[in-house]
C-alpha atoms as a PDB file:
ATOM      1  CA  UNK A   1      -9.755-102.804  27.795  1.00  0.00           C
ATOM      2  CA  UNK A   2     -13.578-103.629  27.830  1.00  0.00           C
ATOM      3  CA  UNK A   3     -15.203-104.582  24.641  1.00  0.00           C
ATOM      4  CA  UNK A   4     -18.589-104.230  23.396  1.00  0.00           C
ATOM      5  CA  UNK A   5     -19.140-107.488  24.391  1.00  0.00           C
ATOM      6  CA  UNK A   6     -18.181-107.873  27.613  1.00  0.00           C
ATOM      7  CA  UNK A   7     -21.476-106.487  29.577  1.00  0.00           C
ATOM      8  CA  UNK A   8     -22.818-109.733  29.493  1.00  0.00           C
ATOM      9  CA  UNK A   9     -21.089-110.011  33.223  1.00  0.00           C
ATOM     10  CA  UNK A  10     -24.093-107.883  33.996  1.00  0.00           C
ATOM     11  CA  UNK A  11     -26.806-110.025  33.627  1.00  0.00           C
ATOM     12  CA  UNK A  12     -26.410-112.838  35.746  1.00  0.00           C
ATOM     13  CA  UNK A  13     -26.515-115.348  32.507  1.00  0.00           C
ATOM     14  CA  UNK A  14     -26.218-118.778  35.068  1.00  0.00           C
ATOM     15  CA  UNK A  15     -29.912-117.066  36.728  1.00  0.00           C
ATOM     16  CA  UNK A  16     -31.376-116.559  33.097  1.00  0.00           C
ATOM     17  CA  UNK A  17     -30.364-120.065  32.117  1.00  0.00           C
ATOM     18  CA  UNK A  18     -31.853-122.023  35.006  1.00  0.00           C
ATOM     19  CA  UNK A  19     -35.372-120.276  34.169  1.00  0.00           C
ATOM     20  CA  UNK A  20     -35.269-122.369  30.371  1.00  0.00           C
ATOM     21  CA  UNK A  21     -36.631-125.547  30.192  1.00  0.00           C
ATOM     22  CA  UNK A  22     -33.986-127.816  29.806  1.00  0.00           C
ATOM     23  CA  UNK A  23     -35.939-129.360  26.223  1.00  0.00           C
ATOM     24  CA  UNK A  24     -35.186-126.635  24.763  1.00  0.00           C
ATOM     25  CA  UNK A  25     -31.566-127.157  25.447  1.00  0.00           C
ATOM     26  CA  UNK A  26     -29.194-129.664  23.048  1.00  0.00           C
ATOM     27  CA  UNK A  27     -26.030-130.066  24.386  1.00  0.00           C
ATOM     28  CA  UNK A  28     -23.475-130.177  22.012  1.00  0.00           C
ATOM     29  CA  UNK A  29     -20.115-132.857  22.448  1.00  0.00           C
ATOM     30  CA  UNK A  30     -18.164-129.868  23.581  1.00  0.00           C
ATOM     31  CA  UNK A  31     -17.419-127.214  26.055  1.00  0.00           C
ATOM     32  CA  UNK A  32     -15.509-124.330  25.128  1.00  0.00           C
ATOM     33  CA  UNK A  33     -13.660-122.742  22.721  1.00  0.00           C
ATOM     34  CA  UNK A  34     -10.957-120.376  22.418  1.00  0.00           C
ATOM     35  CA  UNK A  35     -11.007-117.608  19.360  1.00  0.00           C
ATOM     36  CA  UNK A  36      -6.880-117.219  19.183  1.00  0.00           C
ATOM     37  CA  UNK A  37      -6.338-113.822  17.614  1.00  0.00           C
ATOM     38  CA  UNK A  38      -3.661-111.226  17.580  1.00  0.00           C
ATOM     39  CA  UNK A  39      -4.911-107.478  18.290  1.00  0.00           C
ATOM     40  CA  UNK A  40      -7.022-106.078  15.230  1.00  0.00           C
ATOM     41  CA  UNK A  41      -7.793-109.366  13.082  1.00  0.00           C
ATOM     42  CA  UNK A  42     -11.259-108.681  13.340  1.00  0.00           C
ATOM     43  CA  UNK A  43     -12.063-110.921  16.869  1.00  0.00           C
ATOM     44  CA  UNK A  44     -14.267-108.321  17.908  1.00  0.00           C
ATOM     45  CA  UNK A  45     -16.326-108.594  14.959  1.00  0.00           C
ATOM     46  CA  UNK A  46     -16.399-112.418  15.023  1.00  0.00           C
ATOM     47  CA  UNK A  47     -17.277-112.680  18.569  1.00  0.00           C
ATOM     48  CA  UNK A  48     -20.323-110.486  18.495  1.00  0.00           C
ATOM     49  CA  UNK A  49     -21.747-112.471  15.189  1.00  0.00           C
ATOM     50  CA  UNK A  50     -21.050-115.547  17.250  1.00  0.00           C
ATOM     51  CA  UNK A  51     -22.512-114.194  20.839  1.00  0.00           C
ATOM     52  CA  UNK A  52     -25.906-113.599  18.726  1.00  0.00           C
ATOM     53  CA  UNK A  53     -26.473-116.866  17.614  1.00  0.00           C
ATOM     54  CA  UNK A  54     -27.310-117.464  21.234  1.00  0.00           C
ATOM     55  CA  UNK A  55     -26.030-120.804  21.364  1.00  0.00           C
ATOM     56  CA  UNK A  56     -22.313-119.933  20.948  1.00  0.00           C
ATOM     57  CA  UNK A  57     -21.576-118.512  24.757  1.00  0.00           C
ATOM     58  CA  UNK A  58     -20.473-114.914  25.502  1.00  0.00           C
ATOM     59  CA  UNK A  59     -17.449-114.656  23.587  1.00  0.00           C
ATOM     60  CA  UNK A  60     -14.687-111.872  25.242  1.00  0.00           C
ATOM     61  CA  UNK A  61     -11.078-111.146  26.625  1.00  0.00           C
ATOM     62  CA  UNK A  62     -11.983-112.756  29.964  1.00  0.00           C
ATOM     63  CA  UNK A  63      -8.326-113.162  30.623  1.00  0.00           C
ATOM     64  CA  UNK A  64      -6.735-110.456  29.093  1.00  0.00           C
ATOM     65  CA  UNK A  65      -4.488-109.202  32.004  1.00  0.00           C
ATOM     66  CA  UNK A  66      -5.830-105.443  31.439  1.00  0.00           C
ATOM     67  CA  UNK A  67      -9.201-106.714  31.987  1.00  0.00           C
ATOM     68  CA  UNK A  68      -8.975-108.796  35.187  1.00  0.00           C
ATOM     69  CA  UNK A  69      -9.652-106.508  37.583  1.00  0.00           C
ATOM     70  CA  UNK A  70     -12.214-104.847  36.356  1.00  0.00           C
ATOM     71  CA  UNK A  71     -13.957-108.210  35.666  1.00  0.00           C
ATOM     72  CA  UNK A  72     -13.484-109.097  39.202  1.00  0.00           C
ATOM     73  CA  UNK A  73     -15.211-106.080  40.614  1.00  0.00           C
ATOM     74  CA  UNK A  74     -18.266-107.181  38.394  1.00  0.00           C
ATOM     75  CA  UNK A  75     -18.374-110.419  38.908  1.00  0.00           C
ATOM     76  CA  UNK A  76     -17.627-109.971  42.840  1.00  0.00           C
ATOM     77  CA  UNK A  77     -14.963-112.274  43.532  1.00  0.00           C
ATOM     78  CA  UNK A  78     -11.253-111.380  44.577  1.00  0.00           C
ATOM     79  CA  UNK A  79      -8.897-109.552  42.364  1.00  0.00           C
ATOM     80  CA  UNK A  80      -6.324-112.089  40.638  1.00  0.00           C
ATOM     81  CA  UNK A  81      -3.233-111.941  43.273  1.00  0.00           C
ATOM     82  CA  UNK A  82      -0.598-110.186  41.356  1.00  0.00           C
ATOM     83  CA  UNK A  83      -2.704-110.631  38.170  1.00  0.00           C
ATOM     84  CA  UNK A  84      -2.734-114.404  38.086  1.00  0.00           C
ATOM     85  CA  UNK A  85      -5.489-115.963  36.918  1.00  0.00           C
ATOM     86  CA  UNK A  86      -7.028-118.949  39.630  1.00  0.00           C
ATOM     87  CA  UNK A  87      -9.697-121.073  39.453  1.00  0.00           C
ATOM     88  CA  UNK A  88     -11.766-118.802  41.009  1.00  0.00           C
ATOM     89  CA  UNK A  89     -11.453-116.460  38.388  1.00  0.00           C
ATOM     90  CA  UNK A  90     -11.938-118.868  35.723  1.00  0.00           C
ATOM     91  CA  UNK A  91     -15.358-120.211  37.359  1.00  0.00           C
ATOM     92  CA  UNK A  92     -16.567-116.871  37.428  1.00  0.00           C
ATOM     93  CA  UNK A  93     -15.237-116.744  33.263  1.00  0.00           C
ATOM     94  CA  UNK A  94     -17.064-119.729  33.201  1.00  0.00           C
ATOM     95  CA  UNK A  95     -20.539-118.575  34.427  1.00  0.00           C
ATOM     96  CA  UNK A  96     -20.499-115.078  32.729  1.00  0.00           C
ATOM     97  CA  UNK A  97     -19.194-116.677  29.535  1.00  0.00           C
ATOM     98  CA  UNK A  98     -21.926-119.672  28.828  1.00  0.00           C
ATOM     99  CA  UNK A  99     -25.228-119.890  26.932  1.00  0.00           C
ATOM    100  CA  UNK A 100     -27.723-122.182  28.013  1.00  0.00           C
ATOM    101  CA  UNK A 101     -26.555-125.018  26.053  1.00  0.00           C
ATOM    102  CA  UNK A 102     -23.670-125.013  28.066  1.00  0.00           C
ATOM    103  CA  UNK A 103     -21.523-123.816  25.447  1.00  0.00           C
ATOM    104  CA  UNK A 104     -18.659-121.284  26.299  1.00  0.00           C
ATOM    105  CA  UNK A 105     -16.779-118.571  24.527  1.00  0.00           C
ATOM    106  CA  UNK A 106     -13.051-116.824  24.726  1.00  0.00           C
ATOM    107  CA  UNK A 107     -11.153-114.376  22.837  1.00  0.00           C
ATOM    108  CA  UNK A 108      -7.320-115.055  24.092  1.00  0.00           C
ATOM    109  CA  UNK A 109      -4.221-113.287  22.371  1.00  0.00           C
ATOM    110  CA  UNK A 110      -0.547-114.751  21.431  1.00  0.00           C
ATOM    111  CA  UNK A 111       0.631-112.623  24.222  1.00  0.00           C
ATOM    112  CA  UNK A 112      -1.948-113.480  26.956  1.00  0.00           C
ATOM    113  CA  UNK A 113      -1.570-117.084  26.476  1.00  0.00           C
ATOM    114  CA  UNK A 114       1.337-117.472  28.502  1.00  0.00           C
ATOM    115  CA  UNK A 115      -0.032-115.539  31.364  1.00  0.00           C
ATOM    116  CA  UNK A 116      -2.931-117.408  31.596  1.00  0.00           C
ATOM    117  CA  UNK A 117      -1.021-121.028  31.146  1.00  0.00           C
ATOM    118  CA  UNK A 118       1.622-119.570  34.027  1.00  0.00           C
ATOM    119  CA  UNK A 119      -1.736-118.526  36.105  1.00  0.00           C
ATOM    120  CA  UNK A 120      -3.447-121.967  35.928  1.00  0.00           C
ATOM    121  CA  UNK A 121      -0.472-124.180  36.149  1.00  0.00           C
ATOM    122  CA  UNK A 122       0.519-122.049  39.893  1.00  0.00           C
ATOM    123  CA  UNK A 123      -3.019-122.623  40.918  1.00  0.00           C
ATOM    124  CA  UNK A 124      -3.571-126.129  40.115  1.00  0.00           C
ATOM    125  CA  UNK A 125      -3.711-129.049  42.999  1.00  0.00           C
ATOM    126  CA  UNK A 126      -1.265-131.185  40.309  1.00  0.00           C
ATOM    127  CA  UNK A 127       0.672-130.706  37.424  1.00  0.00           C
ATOM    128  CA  UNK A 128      -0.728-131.255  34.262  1.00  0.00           C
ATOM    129  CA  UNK A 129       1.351-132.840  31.393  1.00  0.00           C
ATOM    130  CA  UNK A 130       0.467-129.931  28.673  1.00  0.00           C
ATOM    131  CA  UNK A 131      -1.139-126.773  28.021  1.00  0.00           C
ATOM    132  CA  UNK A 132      -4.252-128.363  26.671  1.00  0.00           C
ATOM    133  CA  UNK A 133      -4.772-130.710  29.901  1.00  0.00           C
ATOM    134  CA  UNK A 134      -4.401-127.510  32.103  1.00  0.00           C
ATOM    135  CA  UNK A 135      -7.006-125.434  29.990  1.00  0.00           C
ATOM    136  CA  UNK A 136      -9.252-128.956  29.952  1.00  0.00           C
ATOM    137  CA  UNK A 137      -9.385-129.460  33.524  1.00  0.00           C
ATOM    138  CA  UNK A 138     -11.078-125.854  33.638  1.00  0.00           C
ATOM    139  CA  UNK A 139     -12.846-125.609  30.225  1.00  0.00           C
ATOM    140  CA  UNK A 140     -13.692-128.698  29.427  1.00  0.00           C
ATOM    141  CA  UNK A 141     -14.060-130.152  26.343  1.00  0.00           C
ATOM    142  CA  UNK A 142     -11.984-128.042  24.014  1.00  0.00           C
ATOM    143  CA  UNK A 143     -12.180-126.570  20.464  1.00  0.00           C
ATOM    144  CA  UNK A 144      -9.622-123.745  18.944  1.00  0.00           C
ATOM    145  CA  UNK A 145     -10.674-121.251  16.065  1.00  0.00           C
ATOM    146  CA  UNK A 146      -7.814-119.349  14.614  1.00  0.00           C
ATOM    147  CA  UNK A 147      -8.344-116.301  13.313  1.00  0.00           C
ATOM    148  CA  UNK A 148      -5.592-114.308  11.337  1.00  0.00           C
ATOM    149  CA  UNK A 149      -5.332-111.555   9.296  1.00  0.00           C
ATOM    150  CA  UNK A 150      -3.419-112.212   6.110  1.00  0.00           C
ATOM    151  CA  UNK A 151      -2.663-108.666   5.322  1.00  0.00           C
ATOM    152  CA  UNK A 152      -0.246-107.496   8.375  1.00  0.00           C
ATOM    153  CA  UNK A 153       0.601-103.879   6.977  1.00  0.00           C
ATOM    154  CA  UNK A 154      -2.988-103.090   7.516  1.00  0.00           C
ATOM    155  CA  UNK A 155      -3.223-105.051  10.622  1.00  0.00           C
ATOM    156  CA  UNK A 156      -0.433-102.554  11.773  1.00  0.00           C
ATOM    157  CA  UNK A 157      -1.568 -99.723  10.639  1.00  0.00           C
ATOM    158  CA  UNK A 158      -5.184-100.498  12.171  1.00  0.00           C
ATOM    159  CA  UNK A 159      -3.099-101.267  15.099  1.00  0.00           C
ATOM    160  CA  UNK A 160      -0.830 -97.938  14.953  1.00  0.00           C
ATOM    161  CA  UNK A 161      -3.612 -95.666  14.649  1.00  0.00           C
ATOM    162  CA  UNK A 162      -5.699 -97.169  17.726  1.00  0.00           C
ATOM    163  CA  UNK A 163      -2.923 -97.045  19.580  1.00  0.00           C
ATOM    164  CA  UNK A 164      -2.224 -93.444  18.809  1.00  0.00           C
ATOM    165  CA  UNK A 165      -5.847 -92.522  19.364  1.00  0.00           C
ATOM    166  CA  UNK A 166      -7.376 -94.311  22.067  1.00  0.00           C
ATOM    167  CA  UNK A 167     -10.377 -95.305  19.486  1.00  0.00           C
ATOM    168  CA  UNK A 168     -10.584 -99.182  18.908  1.00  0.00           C
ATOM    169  CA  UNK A 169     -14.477-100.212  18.578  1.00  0.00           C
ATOM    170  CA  UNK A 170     -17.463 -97.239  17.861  1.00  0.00           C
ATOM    171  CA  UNK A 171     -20.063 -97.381  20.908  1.00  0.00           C
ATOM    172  CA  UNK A 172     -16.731 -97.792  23.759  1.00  0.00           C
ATOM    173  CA  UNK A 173     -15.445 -94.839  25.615  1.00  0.00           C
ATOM    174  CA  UNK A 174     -11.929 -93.234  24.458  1.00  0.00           C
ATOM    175  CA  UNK A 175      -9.791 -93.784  26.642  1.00  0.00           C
ATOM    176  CA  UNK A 176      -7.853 -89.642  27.562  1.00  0.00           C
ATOM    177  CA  UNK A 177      -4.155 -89.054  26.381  1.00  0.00           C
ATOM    178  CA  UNK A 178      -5.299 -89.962  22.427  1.00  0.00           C
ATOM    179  CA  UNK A 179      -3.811 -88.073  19.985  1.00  0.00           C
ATOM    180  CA  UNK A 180      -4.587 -87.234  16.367  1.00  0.00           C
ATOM    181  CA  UNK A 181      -3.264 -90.191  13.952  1.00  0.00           C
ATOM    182  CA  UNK A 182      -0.101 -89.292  12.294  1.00  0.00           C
ATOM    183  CA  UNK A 183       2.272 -91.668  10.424  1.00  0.00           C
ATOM    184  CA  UNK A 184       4.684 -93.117  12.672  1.00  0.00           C
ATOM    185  CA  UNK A 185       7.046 -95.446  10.468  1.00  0.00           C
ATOM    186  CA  UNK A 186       8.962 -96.929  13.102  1.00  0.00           C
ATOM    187  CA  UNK A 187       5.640 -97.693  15.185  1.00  0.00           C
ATOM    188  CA  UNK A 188       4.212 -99.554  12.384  1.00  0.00           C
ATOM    189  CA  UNK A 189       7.262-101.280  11.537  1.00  0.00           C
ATOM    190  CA  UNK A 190       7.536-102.671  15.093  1.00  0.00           C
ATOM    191  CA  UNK A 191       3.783-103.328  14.877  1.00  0.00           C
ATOM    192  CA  UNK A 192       4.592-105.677  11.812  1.00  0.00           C
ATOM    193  CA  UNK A 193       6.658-107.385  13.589  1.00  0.00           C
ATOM    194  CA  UNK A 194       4.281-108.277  16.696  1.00  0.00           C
ATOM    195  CA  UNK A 195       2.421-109.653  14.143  1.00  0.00           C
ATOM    196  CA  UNK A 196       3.940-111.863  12.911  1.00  0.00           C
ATOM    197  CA  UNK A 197       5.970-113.272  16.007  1.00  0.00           C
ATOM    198  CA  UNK A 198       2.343-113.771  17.510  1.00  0.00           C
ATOM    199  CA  UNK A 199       1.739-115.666  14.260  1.00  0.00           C
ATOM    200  CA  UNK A 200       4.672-117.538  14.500  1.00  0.00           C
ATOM    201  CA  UNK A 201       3.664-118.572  18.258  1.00  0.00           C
ATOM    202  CA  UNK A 202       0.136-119.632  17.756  1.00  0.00           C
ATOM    203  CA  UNK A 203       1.599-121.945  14.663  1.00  0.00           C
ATOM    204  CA  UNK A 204       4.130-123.468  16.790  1.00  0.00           C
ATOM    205  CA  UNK A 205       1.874-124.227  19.844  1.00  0.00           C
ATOM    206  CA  UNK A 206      -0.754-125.314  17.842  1.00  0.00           C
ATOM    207  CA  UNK A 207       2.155-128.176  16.181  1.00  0.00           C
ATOM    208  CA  UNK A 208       3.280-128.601  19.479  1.00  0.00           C
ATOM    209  CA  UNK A 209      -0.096-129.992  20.630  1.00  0.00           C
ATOM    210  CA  UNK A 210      -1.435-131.395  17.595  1.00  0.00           C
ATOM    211  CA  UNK A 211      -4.260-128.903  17.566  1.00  0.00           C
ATOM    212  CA  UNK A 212      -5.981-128.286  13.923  1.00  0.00           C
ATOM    213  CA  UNK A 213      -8.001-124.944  14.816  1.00  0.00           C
ATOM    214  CA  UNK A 214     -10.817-123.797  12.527  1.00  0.00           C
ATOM    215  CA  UNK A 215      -8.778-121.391  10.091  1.00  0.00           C
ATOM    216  CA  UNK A 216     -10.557-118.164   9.657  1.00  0.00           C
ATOM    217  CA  UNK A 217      -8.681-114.856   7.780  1.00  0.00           C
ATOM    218  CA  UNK A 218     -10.225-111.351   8.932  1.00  0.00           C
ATOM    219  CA  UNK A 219     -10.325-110.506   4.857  1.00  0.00           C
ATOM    220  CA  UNK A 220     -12.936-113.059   4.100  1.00  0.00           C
ATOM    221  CA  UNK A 221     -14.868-112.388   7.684  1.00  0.00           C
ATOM    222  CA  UNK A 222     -14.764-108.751   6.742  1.00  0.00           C
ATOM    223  CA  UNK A 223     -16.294-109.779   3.540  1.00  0.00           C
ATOM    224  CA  UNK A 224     -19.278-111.655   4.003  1.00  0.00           C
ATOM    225  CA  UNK A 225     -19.303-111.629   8.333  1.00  0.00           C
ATOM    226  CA  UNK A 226     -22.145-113.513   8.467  1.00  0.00           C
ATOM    227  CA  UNK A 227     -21.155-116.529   5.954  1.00  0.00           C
ATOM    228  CA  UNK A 228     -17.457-116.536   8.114  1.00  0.00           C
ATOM    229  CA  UNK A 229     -19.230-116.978  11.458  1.00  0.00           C
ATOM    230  CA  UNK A 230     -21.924-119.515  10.043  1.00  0.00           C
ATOM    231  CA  UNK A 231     -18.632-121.468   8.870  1.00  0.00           C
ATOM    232  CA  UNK A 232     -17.668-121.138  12.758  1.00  0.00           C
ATOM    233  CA  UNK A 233     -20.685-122.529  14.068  1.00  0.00           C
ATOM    234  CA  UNK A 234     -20.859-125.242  11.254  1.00  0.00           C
ATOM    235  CA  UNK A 235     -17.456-126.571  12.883  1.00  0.00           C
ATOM    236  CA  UNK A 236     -18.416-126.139  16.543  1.00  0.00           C
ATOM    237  CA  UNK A 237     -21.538-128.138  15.549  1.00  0.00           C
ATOM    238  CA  UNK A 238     -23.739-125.610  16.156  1.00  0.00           C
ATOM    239  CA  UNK A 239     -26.941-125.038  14.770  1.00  0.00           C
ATOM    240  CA  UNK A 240     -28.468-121.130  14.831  1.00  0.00           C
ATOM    241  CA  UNK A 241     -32.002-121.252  16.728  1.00  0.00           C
ATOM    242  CA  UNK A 242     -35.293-120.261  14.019  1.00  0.00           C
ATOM    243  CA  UNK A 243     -35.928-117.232  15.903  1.00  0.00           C
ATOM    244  CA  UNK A 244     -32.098-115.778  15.733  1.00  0.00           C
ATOM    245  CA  UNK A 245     -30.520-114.538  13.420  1.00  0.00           C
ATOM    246  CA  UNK A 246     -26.469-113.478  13.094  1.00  0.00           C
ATOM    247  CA  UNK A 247     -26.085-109.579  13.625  1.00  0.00           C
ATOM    248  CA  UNK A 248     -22.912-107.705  12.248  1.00  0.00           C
ATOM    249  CA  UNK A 249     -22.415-105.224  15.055  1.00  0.00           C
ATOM    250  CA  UNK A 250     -19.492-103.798  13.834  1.00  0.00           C
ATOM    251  CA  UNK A 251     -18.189-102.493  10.993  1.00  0.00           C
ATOM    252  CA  UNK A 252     -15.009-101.878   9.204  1.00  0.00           C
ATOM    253  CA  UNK A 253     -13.267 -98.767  10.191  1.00  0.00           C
ATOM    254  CA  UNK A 254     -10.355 -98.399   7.894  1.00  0.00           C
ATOM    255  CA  UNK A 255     -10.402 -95.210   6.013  1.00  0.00           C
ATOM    256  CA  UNK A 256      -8.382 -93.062   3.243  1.00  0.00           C
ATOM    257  CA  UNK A 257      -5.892 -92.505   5.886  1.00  0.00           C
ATOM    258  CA  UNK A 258      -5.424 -96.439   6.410  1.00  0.00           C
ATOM    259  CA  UNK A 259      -4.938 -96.395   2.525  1.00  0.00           C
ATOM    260  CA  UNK A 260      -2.293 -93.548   2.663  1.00  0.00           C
ATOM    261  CA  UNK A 261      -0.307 -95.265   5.535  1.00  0.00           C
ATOM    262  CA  UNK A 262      -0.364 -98.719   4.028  1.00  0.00           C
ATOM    263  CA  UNK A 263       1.198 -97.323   0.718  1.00  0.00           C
ATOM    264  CA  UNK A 264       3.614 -95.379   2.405  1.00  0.00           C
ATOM    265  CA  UNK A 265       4.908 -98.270   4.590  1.00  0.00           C
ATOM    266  CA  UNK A 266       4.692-100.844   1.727  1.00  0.00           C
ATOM    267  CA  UNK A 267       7.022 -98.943  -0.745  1.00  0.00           C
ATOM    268  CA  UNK A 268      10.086 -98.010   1.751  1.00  0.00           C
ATOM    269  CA  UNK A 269       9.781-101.717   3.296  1.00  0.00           C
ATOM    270  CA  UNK A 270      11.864-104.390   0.961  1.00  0.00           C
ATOM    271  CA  UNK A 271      10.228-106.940   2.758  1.00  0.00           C
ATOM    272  CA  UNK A 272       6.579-106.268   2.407  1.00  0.00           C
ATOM    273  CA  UNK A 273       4.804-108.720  -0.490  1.00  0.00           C
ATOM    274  CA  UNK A 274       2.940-106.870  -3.112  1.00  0.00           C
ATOM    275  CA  UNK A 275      -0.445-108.423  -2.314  1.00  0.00           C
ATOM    276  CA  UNK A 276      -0.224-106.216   0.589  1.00  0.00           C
ATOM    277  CA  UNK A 277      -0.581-102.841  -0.869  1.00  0.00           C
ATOM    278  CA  UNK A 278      -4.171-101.295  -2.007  1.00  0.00           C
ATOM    279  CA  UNK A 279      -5.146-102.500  -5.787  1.00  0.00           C
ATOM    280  CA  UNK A 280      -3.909 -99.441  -7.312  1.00  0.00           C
ATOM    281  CA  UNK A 281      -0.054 -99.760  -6.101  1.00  0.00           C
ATOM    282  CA  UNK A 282       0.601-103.716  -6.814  1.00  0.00           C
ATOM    283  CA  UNK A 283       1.106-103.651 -10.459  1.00  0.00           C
ATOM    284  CA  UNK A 284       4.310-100.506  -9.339  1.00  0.00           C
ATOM    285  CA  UNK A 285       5.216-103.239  -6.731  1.00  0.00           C
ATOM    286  CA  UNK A 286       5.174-106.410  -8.551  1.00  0.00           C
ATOM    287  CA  UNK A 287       7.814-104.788 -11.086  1.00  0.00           C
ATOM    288  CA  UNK A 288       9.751-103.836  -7.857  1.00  0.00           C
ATOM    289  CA  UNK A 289      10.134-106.764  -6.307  1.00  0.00           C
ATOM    290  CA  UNK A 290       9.122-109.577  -8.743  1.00  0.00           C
ATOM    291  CA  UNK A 291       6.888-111.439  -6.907  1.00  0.00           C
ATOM    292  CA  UNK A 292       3.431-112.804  -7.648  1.00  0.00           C
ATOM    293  CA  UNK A 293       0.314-111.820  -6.209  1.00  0.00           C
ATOM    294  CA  UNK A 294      -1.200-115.183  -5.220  1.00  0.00           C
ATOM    295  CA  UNK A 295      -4.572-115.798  -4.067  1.00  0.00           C
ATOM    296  CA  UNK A 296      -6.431-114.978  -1.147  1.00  0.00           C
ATOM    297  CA  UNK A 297      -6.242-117.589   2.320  1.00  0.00           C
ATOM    298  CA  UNK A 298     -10.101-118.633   2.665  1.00  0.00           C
ATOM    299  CA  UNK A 299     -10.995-120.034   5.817  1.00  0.00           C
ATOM    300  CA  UNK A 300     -10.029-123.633   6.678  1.00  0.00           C
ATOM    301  CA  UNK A 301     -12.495-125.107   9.015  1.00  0.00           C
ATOM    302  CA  UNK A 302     -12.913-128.500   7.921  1.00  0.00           C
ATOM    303  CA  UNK A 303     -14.409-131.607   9.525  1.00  0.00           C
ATOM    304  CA  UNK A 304     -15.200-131.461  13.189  1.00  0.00           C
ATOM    305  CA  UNK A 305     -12.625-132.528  15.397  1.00  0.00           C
ATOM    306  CA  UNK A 306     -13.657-136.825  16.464  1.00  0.00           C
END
């Protein structure tokens, strides 16, 4: 699926680039960077506020399998062979996905990260010794930005209902089929548990290559977007040209119905924490199960990586 961001492939962005003078470029100590998401944390949000800093590349799903094709057509090259990413492919990423500075942007999710490791690793002239040398030998220069949701009942829900409907962003065409949203227990449940083994997998890569990503939760993004990004581009190193300014293109879609749902779930599941259900319900819940509502994640970006 195409998202809002993804008609910078239009534009030719490697022909707008050459025509800046190169003093008005700083090159930062850096390449790319990968937003590492699971479906409905907010990445859309985050990559839009990042994409209009102008300095923070062309953020998008480049390599979500859905999407290959389609980006191929644009971008003229070959389809992927049996939807396998190649090099070609990833130039062509490359050059729709870069700002002038040189900088570029991904979305990639739990799921897509195997693909696109199994992809590269088929394709390359010699093996590499990890998952981060294969990505660096096309990217570059790497950075990671982790970005979570900390309440996954609503994350489902969000989930359950665009899945049910077709509807995931305002301004993108429905896809036919939708239906109207109904509550679908079982759905959500399995949703839930997506989740969190897409959690669970981005954790345990991260460990396994000693990667510390810049932590961001889709509660504090949703509540002041343009603080959360700034906190992005303060760890990439990035500074926000005078004449730009960050743009919230999006905004939050949850609704009554959202509300309804996450209730529902959250008192016939055992398992779900009290902090997870609206204000109104967690004082009922806390009795119930007897835990503590603790306080919110805030995002964890730290000092740059040396």
């Amino acid at each position: 699926m195409h998202k809002p961001t993804d008609n910078v492939r239009e534009f030719g962005w490697s022909q707008i680039n050459a025509w800046l003078p190169s003093s008005t470029v700083t090159r930062p100590d850096f390449d790319s960077y990968l937003i590492c998401a699971t479906p409905r944390s907010g990445s859309t949000l985050l990559c839009g506020l990042l994409e209009s800093s102008g300095v923070a590349g062309h953020p998008a799903s480049y390599f979500d399998r859905q999407g290959l094709n389609g980006y191929a057509d644009d971008w003229r090259i070959a389809r992927p062979r049996d939807g396998q990413i190649d090099e070609a492919f990833v130039r062509a990423a490359l050059t729709a996905g870069k700002t002038s500075n040189g900088v570029f942007g991904g979305r990639i999710m739990a799921e897509t990260l195997p693909e696109l490791i199994g992809g590269l690793a088929a394709a390359a002239s010699r093996p590499a010794v990890t998952d981060v040398d294969l990505l660096s030998a096309q990217l570059g220069r790497l950075r990671f930005v982790h970005l979570r949701r900390r309440d996954v009942v609503a994350q489902a829900v969000s989930w359950a209902k665009s899945l049910q409907t077709h509807f995931w962003h305002p301004g993108e065409a429905v896809a036919p089929g939708g239906q109207d949203p109904h509550y679908d227990e079982e759905l959500i449940g399995r949703l839930v548990a997506a989740i969190e083994r897409s959690e669970a997998d981005w954790t345990v890569w991260f460990a396994a290559h000693s990667i510390v990503p810049c932590e961001v939760t889709y509660e504090e993004l949703a509540a002041d977007p343009p603080r959360t990004a700034q906190e992005v581009l303060d760890y990439l190193g990035l500074d926000v040209p005078p004449d730009r300014q960050l743009v919230v293109g999006h905004r939050r879609q949850a609704d009554q119905l959202n509300a309804d749902w996450i209730t529902r779930f959250s008192l016939t599941e055992p398992s779900v924490l009290p902090e997870r259900l609206p204000a109104s319900h967690q004082a009922t819940a806390r009795k119930t199960s007897g835990r503590q509502i603790g306080p919110v994640q805030q995002s964890r970006c730290g000092a740059r990586p040396s």
